[in-house]
N, C-alpha and C. Protein backbone atom coordinates (compact mmCIF):
# COMPACT_ATOMS: atom_id res chain seq x y z
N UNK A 1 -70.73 168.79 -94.89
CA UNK A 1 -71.94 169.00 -94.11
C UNK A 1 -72.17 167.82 -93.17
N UNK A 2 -72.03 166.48 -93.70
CA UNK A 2 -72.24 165.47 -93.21
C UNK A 2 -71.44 165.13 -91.64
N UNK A 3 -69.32 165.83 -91.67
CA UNK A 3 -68.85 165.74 -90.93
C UNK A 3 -69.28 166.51 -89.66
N UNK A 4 -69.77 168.11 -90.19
CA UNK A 4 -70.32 169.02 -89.02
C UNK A 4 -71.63 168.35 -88.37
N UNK A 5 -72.49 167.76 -89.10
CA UNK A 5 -73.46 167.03 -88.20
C UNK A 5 -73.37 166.24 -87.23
N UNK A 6 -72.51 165.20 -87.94
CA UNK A 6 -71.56 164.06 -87.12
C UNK A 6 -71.01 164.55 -86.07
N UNK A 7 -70.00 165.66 -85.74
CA UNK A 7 -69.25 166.61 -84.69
C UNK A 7 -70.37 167.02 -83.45
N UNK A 8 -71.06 167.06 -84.58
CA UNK A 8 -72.36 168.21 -83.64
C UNK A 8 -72.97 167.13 -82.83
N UNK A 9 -72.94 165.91 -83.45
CA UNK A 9 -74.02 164.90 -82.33
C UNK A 9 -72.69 164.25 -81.47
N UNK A 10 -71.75 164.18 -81.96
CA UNK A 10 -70.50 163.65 -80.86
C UNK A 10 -70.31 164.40 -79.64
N UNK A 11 -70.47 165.93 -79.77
CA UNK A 11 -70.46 166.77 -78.79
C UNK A 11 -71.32 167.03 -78.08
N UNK A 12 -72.69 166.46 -78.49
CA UNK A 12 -73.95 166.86 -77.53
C UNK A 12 -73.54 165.13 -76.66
N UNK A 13 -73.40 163.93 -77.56
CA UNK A 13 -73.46 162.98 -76.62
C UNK A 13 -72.24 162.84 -75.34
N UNK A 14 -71.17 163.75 -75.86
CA UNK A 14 -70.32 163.84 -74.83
C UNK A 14 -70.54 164.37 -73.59
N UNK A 15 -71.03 165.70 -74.32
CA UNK A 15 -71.74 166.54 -72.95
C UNK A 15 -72.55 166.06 -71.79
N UNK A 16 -73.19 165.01 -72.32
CA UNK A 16 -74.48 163.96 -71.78
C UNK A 16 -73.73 163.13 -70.91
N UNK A 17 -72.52 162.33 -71.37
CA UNK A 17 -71.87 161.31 -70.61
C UNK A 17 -71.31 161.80 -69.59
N UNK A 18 -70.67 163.20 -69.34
CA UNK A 18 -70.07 164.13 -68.70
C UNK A 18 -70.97 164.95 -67.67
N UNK A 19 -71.95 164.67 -67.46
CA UNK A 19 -73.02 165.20 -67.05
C UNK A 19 -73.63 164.47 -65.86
N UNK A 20 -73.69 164.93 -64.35
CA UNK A 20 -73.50 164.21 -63.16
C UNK A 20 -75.15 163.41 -63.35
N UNK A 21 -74.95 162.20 -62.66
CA UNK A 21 -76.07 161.32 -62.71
C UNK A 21 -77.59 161.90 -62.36
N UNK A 22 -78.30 161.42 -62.44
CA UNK A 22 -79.93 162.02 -62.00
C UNK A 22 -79.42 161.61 -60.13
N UNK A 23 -80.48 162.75 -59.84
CA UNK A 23 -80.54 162.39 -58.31
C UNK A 23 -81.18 160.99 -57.88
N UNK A 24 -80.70 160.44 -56.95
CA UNK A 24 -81.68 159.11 -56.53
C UNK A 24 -82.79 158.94 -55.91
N UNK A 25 -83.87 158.32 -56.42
CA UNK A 25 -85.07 158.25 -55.93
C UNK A 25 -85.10 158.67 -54.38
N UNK A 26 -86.46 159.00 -53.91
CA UNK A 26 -86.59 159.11 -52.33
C UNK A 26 -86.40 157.39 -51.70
N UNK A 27 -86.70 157.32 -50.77
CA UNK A 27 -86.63 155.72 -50.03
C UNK A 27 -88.07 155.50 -50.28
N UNK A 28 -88.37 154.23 -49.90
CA UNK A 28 -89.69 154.06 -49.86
C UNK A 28 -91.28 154.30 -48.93
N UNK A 29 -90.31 154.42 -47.66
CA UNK A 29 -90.80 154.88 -46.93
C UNK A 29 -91.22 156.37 -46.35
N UNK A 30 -91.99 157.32 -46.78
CA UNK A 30 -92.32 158.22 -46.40
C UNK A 30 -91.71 159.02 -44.60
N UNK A 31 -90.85 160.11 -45.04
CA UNK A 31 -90.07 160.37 -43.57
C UNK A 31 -91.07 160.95 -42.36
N UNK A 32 -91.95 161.61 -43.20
CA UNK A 32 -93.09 162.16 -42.27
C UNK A 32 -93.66 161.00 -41.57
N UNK A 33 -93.75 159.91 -41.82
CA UNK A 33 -94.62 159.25 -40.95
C UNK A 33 -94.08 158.98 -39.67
N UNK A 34 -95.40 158.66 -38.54
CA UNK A 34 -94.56 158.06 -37.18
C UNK A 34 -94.66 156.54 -37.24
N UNK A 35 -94.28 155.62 -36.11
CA UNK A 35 -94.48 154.98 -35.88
C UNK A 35 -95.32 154.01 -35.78
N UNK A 36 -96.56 154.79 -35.00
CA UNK A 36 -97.35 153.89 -35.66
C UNK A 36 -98.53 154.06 -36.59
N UNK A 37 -98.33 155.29 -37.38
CA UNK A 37 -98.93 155.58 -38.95
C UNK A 37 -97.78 154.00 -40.17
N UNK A 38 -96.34 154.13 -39.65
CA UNK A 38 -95.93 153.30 -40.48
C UNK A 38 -96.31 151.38 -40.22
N UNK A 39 -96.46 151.29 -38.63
CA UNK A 39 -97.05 149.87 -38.08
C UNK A 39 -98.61 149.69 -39.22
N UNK A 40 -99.31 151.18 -38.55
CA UNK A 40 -100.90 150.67 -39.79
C UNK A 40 -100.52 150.88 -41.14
N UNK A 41 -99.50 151.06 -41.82
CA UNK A 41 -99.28 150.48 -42.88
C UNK A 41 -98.73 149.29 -43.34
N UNK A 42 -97.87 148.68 -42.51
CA UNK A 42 -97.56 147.34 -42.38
C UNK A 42 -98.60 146.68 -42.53
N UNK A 43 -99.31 147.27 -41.30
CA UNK A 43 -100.90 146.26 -41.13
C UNK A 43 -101.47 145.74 -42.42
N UNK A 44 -102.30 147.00 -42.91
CA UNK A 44 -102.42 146.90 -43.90
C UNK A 44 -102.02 146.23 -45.28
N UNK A 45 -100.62 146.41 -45.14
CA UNK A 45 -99.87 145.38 -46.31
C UNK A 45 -100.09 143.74 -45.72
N UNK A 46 -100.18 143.57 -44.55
CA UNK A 46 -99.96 142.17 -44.01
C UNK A 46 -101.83 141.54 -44.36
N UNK A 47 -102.62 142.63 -44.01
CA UNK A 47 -103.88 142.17 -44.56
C UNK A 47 -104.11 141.90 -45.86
N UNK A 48 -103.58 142.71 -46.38
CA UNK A 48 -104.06 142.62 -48.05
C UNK A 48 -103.18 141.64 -48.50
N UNK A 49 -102.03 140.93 -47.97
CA UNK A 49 -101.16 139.90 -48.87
C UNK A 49 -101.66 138.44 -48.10
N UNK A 50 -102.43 138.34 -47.44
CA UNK A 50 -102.58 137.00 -46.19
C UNK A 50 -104.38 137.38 -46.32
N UNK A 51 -104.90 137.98 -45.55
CA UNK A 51 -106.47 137.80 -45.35
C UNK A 51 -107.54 137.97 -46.58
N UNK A 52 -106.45 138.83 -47.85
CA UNK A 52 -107.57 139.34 -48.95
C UNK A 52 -106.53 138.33 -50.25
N UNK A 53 -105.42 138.35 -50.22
CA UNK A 53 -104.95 137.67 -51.88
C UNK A 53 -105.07 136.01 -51.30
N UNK A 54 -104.86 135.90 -49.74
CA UNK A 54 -104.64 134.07 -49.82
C UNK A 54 -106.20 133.44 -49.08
N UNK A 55 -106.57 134.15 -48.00
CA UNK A 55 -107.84 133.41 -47.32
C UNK A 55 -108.77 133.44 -48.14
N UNK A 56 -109.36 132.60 -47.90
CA UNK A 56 -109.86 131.28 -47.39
C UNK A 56 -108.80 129.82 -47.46
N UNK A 57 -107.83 130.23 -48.74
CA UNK A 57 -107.26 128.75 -48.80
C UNK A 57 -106.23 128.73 -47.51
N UNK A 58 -106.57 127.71 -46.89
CA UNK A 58 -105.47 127.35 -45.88
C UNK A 58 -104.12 127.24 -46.05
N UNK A 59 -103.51 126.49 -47.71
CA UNK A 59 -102.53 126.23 -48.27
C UNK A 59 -101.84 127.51 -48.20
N UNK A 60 -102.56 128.31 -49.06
CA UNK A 60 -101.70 129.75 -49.23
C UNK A 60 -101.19 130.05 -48.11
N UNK A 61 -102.36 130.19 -47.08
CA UNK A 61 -102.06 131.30 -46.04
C UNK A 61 -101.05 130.11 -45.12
N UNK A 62 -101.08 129.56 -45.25
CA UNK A 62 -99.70 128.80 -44.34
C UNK A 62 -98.29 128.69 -44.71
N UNK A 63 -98.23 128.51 -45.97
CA UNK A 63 -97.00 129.28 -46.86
C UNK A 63 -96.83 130.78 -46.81
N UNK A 64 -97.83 131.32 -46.75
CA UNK A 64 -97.34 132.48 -45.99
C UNK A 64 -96.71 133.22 -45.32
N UNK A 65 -97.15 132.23 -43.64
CA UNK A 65 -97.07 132.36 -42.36
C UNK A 65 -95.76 132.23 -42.68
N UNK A 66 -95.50 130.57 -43.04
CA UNK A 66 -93.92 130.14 -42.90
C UNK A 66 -93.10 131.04 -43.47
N UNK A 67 -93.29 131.95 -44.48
CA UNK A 67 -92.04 132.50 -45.60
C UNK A 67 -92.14 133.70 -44.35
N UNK A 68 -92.70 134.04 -43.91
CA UNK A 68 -92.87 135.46 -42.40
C UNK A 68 -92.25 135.10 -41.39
N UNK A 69 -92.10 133.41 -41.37
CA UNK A 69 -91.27 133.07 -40.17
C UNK A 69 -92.31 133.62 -38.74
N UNK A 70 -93.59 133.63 -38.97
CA UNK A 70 -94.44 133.72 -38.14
C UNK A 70 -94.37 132.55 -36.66
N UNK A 71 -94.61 132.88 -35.44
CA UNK A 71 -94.35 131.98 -34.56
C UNK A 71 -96.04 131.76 -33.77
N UNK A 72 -96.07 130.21 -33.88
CA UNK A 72 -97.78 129.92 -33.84
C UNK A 72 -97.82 130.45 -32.20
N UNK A 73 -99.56 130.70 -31.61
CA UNK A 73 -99.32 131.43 -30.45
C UNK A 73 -100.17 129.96 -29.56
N UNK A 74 -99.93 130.18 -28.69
CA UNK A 74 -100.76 129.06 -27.84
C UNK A 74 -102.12 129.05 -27.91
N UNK A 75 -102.78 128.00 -27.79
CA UNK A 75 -104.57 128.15 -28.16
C UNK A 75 -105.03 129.14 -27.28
N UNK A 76 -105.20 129.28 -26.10
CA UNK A 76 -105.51 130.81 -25.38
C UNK A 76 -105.60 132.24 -26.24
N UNK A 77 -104.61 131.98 -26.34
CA UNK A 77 -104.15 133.74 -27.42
C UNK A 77 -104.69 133.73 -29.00
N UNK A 78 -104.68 132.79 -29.25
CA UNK A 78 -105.18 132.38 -30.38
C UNK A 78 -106.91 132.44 -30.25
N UNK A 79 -107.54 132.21 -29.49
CA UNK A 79 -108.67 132.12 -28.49
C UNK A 79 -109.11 134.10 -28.61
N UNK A 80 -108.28 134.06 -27.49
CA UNK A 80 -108.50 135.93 -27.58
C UNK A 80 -108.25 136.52 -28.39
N UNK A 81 -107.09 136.80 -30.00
CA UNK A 81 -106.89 137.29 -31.11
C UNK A 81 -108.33 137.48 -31.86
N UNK A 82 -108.93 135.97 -31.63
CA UNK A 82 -110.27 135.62 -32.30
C UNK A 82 -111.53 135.56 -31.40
N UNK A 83 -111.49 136.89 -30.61
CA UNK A 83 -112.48 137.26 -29.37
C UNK A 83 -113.29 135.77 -29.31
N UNK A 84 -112.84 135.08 -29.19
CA UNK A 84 -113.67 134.08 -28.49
C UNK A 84 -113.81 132.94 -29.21
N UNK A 85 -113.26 133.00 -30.62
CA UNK A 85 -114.23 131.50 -31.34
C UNK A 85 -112.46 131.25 -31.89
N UNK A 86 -112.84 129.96 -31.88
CA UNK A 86 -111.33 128.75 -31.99
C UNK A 86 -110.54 128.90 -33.23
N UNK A 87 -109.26 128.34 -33.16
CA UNK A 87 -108.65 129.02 -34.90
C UNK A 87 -107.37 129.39 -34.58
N UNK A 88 -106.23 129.37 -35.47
CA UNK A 88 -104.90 129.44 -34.91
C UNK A 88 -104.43 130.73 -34.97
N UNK A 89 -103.49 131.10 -34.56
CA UNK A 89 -102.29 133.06 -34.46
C UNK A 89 -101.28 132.49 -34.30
N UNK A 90 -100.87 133.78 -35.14
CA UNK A 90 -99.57 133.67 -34.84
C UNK A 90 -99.01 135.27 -34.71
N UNK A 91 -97.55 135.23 -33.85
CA UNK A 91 -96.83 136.52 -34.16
C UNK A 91 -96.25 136.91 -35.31
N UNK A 92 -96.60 137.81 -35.49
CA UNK A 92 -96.12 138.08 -36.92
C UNK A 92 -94.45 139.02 -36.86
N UNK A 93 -93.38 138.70 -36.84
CA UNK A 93 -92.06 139.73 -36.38
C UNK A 93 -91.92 140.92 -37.99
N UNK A 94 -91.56 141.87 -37.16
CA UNK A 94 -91.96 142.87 -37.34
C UNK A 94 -90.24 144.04 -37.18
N UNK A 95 -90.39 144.96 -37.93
CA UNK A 95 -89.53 146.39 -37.48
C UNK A 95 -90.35 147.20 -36.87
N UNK A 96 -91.26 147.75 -37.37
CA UNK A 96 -92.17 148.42 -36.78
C UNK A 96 -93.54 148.12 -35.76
N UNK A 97 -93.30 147.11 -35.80
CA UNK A 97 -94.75 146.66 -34.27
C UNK A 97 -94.51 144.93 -33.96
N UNK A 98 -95.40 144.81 -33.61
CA UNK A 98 -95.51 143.42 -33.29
C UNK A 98 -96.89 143.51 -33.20
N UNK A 99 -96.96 142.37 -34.21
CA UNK A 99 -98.85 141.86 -34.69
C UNK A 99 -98.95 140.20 -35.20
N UNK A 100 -100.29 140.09 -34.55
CA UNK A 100 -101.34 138.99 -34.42
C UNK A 100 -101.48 138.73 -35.93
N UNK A 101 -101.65 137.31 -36.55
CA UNK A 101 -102.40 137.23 -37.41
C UNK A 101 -103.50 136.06 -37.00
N UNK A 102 -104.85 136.24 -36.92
CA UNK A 102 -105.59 134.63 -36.80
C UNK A 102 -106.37 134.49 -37.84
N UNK A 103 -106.34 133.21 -38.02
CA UNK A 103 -107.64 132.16 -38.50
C UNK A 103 -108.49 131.83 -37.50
N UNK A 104 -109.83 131.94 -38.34
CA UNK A 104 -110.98 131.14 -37.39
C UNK A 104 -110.73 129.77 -38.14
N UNK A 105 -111.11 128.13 -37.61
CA UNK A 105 -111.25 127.07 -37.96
C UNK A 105 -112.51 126.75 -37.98
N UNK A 106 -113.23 125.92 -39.01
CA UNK A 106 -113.05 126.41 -40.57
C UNK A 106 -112.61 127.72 -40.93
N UNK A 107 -112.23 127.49 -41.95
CA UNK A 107 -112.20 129.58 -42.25
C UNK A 107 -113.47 130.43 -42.37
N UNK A 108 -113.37 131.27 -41.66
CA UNK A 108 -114.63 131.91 -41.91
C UNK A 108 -113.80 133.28 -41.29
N UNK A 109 -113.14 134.04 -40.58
CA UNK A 109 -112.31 135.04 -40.54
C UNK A 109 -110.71 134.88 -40.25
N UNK A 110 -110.12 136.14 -41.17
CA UNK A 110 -109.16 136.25 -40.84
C UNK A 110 -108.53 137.81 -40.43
N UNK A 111 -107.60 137.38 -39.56
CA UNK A 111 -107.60 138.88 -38.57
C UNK A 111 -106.21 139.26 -38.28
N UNK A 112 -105.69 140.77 -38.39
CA UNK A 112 -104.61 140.91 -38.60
C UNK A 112 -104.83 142.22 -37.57
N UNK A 113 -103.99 141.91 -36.12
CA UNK A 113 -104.09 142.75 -34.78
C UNK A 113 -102.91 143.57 -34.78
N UNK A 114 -102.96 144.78 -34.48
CA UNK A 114 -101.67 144.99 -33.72
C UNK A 114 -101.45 146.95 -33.12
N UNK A 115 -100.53 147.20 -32.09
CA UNK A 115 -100.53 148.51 -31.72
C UNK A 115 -99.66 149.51 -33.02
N UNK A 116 -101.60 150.17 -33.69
CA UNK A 116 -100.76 151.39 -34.37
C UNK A 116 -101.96 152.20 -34.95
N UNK A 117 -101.71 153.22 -35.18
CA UNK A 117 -102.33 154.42 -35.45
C UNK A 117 -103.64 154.19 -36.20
N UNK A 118 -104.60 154.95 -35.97
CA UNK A 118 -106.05 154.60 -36.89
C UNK A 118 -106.56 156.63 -36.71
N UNK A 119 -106.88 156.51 -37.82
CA UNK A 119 -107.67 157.63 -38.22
C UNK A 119 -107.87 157.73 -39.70
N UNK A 120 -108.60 158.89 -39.96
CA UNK A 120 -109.27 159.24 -41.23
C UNK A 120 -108.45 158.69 -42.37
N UNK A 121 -106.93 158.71 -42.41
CA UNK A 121 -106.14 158.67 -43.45
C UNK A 121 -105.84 157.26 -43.52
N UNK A 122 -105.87 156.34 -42.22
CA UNK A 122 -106.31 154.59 -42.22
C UNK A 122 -107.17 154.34 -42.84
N UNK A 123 -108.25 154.83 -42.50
CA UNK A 123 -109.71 154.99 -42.72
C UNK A 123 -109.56 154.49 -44.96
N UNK A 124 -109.26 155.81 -45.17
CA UNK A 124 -109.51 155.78 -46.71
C UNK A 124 -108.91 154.75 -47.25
N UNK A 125 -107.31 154.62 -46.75
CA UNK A 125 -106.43 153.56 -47.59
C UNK A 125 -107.00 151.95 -46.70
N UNK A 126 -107.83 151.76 -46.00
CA UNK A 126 -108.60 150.45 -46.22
C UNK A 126 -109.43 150.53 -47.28
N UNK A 127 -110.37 151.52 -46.82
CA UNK A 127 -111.54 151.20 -48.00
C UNK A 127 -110.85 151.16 -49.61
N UNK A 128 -109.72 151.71 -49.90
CA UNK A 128 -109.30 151.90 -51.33
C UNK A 128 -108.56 150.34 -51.05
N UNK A 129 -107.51 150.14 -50.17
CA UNK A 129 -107.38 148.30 -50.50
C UNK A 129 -108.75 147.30 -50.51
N UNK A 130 -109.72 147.26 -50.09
CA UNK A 130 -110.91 146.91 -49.87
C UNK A 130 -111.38 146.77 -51.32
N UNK A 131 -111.60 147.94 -51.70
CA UNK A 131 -112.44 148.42 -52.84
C UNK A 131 -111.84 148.08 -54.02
N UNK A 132 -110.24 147.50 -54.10
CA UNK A 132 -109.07 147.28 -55.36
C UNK A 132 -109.44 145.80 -54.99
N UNK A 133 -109.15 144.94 -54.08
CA UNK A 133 -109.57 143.33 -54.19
C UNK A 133 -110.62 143.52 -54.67
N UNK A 134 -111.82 144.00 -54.19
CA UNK A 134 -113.24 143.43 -54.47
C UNK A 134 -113.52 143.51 -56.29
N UNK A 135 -112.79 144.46 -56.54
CA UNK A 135 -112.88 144.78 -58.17
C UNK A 135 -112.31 143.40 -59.01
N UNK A 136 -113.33 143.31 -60.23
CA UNK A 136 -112.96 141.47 -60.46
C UNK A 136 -113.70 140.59 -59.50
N UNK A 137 -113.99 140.59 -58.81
CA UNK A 137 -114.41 139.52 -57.53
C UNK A 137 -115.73 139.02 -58.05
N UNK A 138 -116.25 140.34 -58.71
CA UNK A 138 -117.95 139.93 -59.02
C UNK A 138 -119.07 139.97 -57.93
N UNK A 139 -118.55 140.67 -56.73
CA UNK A 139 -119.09 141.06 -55.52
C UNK A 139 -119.90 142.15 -55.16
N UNK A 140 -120.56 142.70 -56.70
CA UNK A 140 -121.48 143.62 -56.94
C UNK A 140 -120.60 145.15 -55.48
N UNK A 141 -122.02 146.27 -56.43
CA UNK A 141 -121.35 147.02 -55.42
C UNK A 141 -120.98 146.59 -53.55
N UNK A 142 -120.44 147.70 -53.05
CA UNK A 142 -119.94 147.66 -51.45
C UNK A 142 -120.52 148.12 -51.04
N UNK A 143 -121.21 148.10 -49.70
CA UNK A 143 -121.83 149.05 -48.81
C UNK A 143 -121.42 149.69 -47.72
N UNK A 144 -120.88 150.79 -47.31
CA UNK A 144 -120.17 151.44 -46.97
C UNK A 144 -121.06 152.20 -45.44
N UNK A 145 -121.12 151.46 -44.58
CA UNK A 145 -121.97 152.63 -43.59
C UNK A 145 -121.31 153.29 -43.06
N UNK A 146 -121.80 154.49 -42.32
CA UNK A 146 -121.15 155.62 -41.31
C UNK A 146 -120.21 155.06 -40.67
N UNK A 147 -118.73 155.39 -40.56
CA UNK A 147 -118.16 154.95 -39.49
C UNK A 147 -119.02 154.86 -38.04
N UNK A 148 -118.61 154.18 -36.96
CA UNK A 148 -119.72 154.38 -35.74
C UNK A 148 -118.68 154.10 -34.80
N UNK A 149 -119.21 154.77 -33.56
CA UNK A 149 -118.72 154.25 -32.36
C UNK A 149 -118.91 153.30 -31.47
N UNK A 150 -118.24 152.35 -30.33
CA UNK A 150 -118.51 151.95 -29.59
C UNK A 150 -117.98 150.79 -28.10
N UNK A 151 -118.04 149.90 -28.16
CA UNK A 151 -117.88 149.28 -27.13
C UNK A 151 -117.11 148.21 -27.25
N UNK A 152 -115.72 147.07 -27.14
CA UNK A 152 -115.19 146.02 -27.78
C UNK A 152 -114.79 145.66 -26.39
N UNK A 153 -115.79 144.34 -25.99
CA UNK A 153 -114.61 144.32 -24.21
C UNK A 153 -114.32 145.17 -23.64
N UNK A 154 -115.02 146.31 -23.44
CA UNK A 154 -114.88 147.27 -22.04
C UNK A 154 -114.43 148.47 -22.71
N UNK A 155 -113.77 147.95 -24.38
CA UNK A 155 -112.90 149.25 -25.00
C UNK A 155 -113.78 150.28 -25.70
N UNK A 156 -113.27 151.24 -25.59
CA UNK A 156 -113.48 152.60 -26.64
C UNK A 156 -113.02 151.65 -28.31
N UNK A 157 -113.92 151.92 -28.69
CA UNK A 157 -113.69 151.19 -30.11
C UNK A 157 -114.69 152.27 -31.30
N UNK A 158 -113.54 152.32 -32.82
CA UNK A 158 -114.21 152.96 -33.80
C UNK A 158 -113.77 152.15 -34.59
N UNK A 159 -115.36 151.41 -35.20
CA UNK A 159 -115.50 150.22 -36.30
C UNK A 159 -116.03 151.19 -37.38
N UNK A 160 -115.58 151.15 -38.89
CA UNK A 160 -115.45 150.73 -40.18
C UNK A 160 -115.52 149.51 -40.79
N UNK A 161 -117.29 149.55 -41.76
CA UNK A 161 -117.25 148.33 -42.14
C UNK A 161 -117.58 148.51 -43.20
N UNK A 162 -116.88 147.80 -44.30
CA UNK A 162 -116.90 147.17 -45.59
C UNK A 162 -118.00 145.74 -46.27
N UNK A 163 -119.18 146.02 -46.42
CA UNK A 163 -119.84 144.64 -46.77
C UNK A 163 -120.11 144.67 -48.11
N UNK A 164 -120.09 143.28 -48.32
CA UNK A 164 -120.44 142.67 -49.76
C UNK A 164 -121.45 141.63 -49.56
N UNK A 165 -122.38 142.12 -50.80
CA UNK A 165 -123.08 140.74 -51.04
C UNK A 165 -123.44 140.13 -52.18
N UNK A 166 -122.25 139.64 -52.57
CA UNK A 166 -122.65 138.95 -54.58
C UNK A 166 -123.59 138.31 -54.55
N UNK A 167 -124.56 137.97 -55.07
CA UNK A 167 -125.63 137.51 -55.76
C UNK A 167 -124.74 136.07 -55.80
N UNK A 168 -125.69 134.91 -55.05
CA UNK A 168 -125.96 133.28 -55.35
C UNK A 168 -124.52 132.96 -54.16
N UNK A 169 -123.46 134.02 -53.57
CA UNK A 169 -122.94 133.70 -52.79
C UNK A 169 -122.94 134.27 -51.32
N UNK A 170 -122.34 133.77 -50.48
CA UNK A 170 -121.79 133.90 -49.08
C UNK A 170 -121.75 135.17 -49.27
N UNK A 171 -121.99 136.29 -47.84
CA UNK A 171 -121.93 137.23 -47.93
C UNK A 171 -120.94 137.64 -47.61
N UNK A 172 -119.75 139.09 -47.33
CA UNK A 172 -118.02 139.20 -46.78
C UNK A 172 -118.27 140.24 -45.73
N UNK A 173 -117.53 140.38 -45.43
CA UNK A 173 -117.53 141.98 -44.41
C UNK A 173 -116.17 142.19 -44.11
N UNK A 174 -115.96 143.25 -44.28
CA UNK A 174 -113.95 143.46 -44.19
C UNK A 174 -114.04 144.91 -43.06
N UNK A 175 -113.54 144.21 -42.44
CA UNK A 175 -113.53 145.45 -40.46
C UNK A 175 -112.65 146.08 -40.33
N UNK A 176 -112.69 147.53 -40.26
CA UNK A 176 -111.22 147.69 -39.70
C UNK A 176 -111.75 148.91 -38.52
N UNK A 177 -111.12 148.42 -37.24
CA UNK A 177 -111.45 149.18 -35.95
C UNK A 177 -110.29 148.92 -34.99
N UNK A 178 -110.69 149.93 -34.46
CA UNK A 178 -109.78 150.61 -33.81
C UNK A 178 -109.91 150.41 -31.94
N UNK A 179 -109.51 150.54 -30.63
CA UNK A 179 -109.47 149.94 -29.83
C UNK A 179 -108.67 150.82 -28.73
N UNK A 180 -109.31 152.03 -28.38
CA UNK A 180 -108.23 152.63 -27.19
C UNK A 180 -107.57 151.71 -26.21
N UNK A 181 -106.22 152.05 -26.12
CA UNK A 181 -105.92 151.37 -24.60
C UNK A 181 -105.72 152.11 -23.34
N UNK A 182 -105.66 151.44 -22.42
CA UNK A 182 -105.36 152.33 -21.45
C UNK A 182 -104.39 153.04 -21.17
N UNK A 183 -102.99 153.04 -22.05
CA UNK A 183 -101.89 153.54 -22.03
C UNK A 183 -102.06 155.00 -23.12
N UNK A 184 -103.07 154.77 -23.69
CA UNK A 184 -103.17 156.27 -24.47
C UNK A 184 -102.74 155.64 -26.09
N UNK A 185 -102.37 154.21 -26.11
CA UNK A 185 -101.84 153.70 -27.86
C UNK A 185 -103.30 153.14 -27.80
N UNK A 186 -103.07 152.64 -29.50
CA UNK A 186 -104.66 152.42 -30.23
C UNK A 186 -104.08 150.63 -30.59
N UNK A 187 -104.93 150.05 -30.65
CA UNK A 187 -104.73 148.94 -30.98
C UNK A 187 -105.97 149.00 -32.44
N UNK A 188 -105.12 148.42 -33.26
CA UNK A 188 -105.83 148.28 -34.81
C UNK A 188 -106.26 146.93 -35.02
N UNK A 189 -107.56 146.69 -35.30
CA UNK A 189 -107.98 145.59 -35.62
C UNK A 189 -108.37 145.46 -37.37
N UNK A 190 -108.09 144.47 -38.11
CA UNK A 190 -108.16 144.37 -39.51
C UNK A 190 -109.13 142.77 -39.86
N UNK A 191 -110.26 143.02 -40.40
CA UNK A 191 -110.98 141.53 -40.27
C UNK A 191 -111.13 141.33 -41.64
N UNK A 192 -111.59 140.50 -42.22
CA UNK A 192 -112.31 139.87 -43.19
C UNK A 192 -112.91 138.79 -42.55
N UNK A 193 -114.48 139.24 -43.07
CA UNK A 193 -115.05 137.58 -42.28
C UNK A 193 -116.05 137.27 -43.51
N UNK A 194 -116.35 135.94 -43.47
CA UNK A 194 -116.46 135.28 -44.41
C UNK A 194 -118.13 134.50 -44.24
N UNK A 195 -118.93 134.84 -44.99
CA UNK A 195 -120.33 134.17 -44.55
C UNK A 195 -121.00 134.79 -43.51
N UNK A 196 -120.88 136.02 -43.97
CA UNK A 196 -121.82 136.89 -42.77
C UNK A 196 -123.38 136.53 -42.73
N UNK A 197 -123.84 136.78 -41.47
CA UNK A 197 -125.43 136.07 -41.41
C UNK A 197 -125.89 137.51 -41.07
């Protein structure tokens, strides 16, 4: 009895070894997407690993920059990245786009620019990266207003804003808007700012 059991499991494990491999995972990248649905996901990843896991500390976010091989931008551009108030950028190189990252000096925002897609389905997967940092933070609930329309330097702009206000600290606000151009592409803007008044 003992040998027919024995037989019986030799032949099922043979069968098994003999038996063509599992198919291989998909890639990681989703084929449906375009261009620049996959740039605002970059974005996105570049915000959440630099403006939400390292800013405020300068240390981090400059080890950062460097392991990105980021190239610093001249104070001008650095100037305009950060509509107007002082603080360094850099290019961030890229497969899929080419994007801005700035600091304001002191820290008080950090901003992650660049040409790519914004709509409803941007829309959610900020607020869900948004809403996954803030958890742990101790940053009491989020306040979530109407998306709105409006005006950014002359632009067609649709701002999404994310605010926090923990109790005994600085208040946050995490932006993400959007920026018609005149060529018919969207320029994506990604903020965290720090000590909102």
């Amino acid at each position: 009895m003992r040998r027919l059991i024995l037989a019986a499991a030799l032949a099922v494990l043979s069968s098994r070894a003999d038996a063509a491999p599992p198919p291989a995972p998909p890639p990681g990248a989703a084929p449906d997407l375009t261009p620049p649905q996959m740039a605002a996901e970059e974005m996105m990843n570049l915000f959440n690993d630099i403006c939400l896991a390292r800013f405020p500390n300068e240390d981090a976010v400059g080890m950062a920059v460097a392991a990105r091989k980021a190239v610093p931008l001249p104070a001008a551009a650095s100037k305009a990245a950060l509509l107007g108030r002082s603080g360094a950028a850099w290019a961030v190189p890229s497969g899929n786009g080419h994007y801005v990252l700035a600091v304001e000096m002191p820290p008080r925002h950090c901003v992650v620019t660049g040409p790519a897609a914004e709509d409803d389905g941007v829309r959610t997967v900020f607020g869900m990266v948004v809403t996954s940092f803030a958890k742990g933070k101790e940053f009491g609930a989020l306040a979530q207003p109407p998306v709105r329309e409006g005006k950014v330097n002359g632009q067609d702009a649709t701002i999404q804003i994310i605010a926090a206000a923990p109790q005994g600290r600085p208040r946050q606000a995490f932006v993400n808007m959007s920026m018609a151009n005149a060529d018919g592409t969207t320029t994506l803007r990604l903020t965290r700012e720090l000590d909102v008044k």
